[in-house]
Protein backbone atom coordinates (compact mmCIF):
# COMPACT_ATOMS: atom_id res chain seq x y z
CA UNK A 1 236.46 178.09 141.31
CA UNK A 2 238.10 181.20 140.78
CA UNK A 3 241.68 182.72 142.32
CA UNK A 4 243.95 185.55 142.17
CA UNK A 5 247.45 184.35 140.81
CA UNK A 6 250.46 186.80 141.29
CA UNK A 7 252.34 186.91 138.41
CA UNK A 8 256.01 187.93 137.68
CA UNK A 9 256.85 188.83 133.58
CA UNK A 10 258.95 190.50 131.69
CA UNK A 11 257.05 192.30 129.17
CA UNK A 12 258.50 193.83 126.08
CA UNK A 13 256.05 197.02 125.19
CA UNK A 14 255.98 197.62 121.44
CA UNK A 15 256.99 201.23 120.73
CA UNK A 16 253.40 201.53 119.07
CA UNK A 17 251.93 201.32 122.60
CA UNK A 18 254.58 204.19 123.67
CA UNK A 19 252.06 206.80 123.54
CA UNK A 20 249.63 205.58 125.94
CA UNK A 21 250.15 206.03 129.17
CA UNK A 22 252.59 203.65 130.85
CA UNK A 23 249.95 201.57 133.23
CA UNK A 24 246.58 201.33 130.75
CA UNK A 25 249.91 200.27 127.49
CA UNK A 26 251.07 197.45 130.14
CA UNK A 27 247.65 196.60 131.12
CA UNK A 28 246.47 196.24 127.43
CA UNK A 29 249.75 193.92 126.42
CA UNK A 30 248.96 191.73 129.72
CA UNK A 31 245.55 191.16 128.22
CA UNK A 32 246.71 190.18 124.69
CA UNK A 33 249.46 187.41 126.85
CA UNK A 34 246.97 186.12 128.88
CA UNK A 35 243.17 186.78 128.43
CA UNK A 36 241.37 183.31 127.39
CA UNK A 37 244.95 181.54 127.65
CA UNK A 38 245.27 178.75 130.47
CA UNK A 39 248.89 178.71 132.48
CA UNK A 40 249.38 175.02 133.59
CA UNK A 41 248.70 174.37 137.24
CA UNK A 42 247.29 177.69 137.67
CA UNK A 43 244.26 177.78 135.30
CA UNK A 44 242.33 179.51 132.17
CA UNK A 45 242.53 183.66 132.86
CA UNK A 46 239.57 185.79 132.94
CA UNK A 47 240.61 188.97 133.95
CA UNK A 48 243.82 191.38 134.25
CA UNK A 49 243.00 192.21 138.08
CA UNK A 50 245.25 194.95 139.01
CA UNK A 51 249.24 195.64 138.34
CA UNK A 52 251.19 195.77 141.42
CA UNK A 53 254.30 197.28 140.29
CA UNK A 54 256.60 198.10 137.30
CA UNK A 55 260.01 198.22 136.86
CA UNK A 56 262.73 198.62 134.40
CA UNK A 57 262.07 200.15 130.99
CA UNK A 58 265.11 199.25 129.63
CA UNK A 59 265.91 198.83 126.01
CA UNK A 60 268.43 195.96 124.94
CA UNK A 61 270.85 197.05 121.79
CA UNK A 62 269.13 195.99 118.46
CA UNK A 63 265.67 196.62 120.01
CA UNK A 64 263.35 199.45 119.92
CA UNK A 65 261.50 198.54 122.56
CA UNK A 66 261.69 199.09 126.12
CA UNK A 67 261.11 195.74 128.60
CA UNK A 68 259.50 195.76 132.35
CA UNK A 69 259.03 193.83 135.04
CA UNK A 70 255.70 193.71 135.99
CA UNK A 71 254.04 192.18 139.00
CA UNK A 72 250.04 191.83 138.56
CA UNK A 73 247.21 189.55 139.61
CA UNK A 74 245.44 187.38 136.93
CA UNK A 75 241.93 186.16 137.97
CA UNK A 76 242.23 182.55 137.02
CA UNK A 77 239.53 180.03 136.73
CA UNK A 78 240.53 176.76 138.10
CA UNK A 79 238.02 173.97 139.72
CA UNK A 80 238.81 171.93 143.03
CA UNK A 81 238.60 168.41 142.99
CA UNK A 82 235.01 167.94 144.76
CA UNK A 83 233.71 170.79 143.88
CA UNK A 84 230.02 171.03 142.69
CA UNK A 85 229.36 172.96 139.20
CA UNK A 86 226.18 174.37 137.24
CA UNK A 87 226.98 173.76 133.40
CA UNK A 88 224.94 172.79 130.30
CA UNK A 89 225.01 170.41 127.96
CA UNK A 90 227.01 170.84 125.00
CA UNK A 91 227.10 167.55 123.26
CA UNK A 92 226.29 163.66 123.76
CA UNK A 93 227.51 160.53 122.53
CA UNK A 94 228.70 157.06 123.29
CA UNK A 95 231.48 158.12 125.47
CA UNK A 96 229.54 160.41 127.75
CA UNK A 97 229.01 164.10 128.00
CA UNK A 98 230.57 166.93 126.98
CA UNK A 99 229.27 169.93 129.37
CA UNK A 100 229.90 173.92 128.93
CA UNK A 101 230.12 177.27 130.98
CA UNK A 102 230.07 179.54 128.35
CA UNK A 103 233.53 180.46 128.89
CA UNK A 104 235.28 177.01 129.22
CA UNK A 105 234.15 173.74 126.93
CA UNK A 106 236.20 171.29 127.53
CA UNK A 107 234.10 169.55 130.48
CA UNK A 108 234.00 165.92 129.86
CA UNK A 109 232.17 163.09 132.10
CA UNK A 110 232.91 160.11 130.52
CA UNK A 111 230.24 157.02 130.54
CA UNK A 112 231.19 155.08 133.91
CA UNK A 113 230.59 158.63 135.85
CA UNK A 114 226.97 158.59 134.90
CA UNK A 115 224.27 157.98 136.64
CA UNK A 116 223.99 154.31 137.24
CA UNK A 117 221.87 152.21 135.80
CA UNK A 118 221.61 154.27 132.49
CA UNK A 119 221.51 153.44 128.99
CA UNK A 120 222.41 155.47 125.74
CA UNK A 121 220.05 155.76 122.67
CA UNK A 122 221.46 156.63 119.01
CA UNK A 123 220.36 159.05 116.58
CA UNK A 124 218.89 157.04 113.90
CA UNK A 125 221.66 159.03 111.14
CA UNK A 126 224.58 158.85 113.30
CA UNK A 127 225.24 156.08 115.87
CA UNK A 128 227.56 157.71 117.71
CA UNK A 129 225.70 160.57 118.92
CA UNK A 130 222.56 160.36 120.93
CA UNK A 131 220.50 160.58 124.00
CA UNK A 132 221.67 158.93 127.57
CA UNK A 133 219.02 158.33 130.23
CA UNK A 134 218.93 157.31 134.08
CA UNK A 135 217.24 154.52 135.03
CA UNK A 136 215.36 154.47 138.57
CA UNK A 137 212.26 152.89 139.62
CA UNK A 138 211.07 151.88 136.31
CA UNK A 139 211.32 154.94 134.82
CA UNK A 140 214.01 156.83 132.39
CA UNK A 141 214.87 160.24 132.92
CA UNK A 142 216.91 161.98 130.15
CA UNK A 143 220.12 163.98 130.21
CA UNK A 144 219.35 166.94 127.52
CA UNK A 145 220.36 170.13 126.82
CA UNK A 146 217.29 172.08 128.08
CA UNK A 147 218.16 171.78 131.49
CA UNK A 148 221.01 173.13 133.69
CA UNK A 149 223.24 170.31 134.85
CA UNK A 150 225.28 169.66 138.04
CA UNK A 151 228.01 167.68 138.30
CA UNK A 152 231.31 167.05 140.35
CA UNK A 153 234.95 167.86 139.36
CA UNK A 154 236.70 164.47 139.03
CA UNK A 155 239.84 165.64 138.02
CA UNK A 156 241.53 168.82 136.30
CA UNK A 157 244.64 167.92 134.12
CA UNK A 158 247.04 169.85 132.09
CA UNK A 159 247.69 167.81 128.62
CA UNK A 160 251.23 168.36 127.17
CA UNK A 161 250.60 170.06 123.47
CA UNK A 162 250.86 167.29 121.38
CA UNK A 163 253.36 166.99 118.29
CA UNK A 164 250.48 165.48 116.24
CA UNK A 165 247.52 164.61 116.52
CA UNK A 166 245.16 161.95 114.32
CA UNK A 167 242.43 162.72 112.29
CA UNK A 168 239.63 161.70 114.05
CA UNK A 169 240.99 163.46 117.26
CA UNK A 170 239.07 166.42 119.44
CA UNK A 171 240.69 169.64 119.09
CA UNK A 172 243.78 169.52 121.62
CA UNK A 173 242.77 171.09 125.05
CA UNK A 174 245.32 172.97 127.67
CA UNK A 175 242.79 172.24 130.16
CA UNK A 176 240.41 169.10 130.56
CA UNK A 177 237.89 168.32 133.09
CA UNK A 178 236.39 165.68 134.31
CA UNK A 179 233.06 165.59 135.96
CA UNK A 180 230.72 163.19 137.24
CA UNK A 181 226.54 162.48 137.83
CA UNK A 182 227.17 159.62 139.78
CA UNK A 183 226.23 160.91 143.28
CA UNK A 184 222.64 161.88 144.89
CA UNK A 185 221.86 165.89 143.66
CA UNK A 186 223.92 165.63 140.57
CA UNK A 187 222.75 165.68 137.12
CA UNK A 188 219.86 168.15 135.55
CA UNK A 189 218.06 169.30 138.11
CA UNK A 190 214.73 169.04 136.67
CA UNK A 191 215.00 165.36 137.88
CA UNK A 192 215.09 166.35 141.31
CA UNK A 193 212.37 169.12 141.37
CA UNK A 194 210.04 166.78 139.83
CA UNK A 195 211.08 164.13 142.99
CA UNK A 196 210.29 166.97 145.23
CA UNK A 197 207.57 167.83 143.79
CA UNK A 198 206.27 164.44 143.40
CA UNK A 199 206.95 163.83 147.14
CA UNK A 200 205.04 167.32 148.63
CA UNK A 201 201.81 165.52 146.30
CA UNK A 202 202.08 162.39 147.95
CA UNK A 203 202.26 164.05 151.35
CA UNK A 204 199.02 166.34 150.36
CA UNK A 205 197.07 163.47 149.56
CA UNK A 206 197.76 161.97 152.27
CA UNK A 207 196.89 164.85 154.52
CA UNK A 208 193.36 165.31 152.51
CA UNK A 209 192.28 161.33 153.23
CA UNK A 210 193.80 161.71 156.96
CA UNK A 211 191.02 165.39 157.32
CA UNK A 212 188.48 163.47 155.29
CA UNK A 213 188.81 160.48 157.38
CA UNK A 214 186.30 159.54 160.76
CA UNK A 215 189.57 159.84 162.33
CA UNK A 216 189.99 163.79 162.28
C-alpha cells in the first residue's frame, strides 16, 4: 500500500527561504510540491522521507533565485491490484459506494462489485441516495457507515485532467479506485462476526443437548 519513490527535481528555492538552513529550506519547498499531490503511476504522497543529495545552487540571469538538483524519497500511497483494504463508508447511492481512508476519498465500488444478490433502498427525499443491503439466506444485511468495511482493489487509474467538465459531474480525481465486496470476507465486518458468532452458538447448543443427553 505504501512505497518509497526516488525522485529527481530541480527545485528553484525562493530567496525568502535563503536564511534557513540549506537541507530543512529544500525539505520545506519539497513538501509544498508534493505533500497531498498524486504523481501519475507512482501515487498520492504522504511524506518527504529523507533527501539524498543536493546539487547545484546556481542562479540563471534574470532570477534571484538559486536552483538544485535534489534527489529524495517520497512515501507514496499507491494500492496493488488484489490487495485487501479497511475503509469506511463515505457515501451511498444508486451507483454503489463511495468508501474513505481519511486521507484518500476517492474509493469507488460501483453496483455490479457488490455483494450479490443485493438490493438498494432510497431515501424517501432523494431517490438517488440510499441504503444497499446483501441478501443471503433470507435475510438482509446492510452496508452503513457505522461499520469498518473491507474490500478489494479492482483497479487504480490515473484520469487525464479534464478540459471541462459538466455540471452534474464529481469533482475531477488524479487518482480513482475501484474496489469490490463481491468475494467471501469482504464487506463490513460486522456481518461476519455475527456469522461467527452465530456459528460458536449453534455448536454450544449442540454440545449442551449432546452432555444432557443418555448418551454422555
Amino acid at each position: 500500500m505504501f512505497y518509497l519513490s526516488r525522485i529527481n527535481h530541480k527545485l528553484r528555492l525562493p530567496p525568502s527561504r535563503l536564511a534557513l538552513p540549506i537541507q530543512e529550506a529544500i525539505h520545506i519547498e519539497l513538501e509544498k510540491l508534493f505533500l497531498d499531490k498524486v504523481i501519475a503511476n507512482l501515487g498520492l504522497c504522504i511524506y518527504v522521507y529523507d533527501i539524498i543529495s543536493i546539487e547545484g545552487g546556481f542562479v540563471f540571469p534574470g532570477d534571484g533565485a538559486p536552483t538544485y538538483t535534489v534527489v529524495f524519497n517520497l512515501v507514496m500511497f499507491r494500492p496493488f491490484v488484489g490487495e485487501i483494504i479497511t475503509a469506511r463508508l463515505l457515501s451511498s447511492d444508486a451507483d454503489g459506494l463511495r468508501l474513505t481512508l481519511g486521507f484518500f476519498e476517492d474509493i469507488y465500488v460501483p453496483a455490479h462489485h457488490l455483494p450479490n444478490p443485493n438490493h438498494f433502498v432510497a431515501e424517501p427525499v432523494n431517490s438517488k441516495k440510499g441504503i444497499w443491503f446483501w441478501d443471503f439466506n433470507g435475510q438482509s444485511y446492510a452496508i452503513d457507515d457505522t461499520d469498518v468495511i473491507k474490500f478489494r482493489v479492482q483497479n487504480v487509474s490515473y484520469p487525464p485532467i479534464p478540459v471541462e467538465q459538466p455540471k452534474e459531474s464529481k469533482p475531477f480525481a488524479p487518482m480513482l479506485i475501484t474496489g469490490s465486496l463481491d468475494h467471501d470476507g469482504l464487506g463490513p465486518v460486522s456481518w461476519w462476526f455475527a456469522e461467527e458468532v452465530e456459528e460458536d452458538e449453534q455448536r454450544i447448543q449442540k454440545m449442551v443437548k449432546f452432555l444432557s443427553s443418555d448418551n454422555f
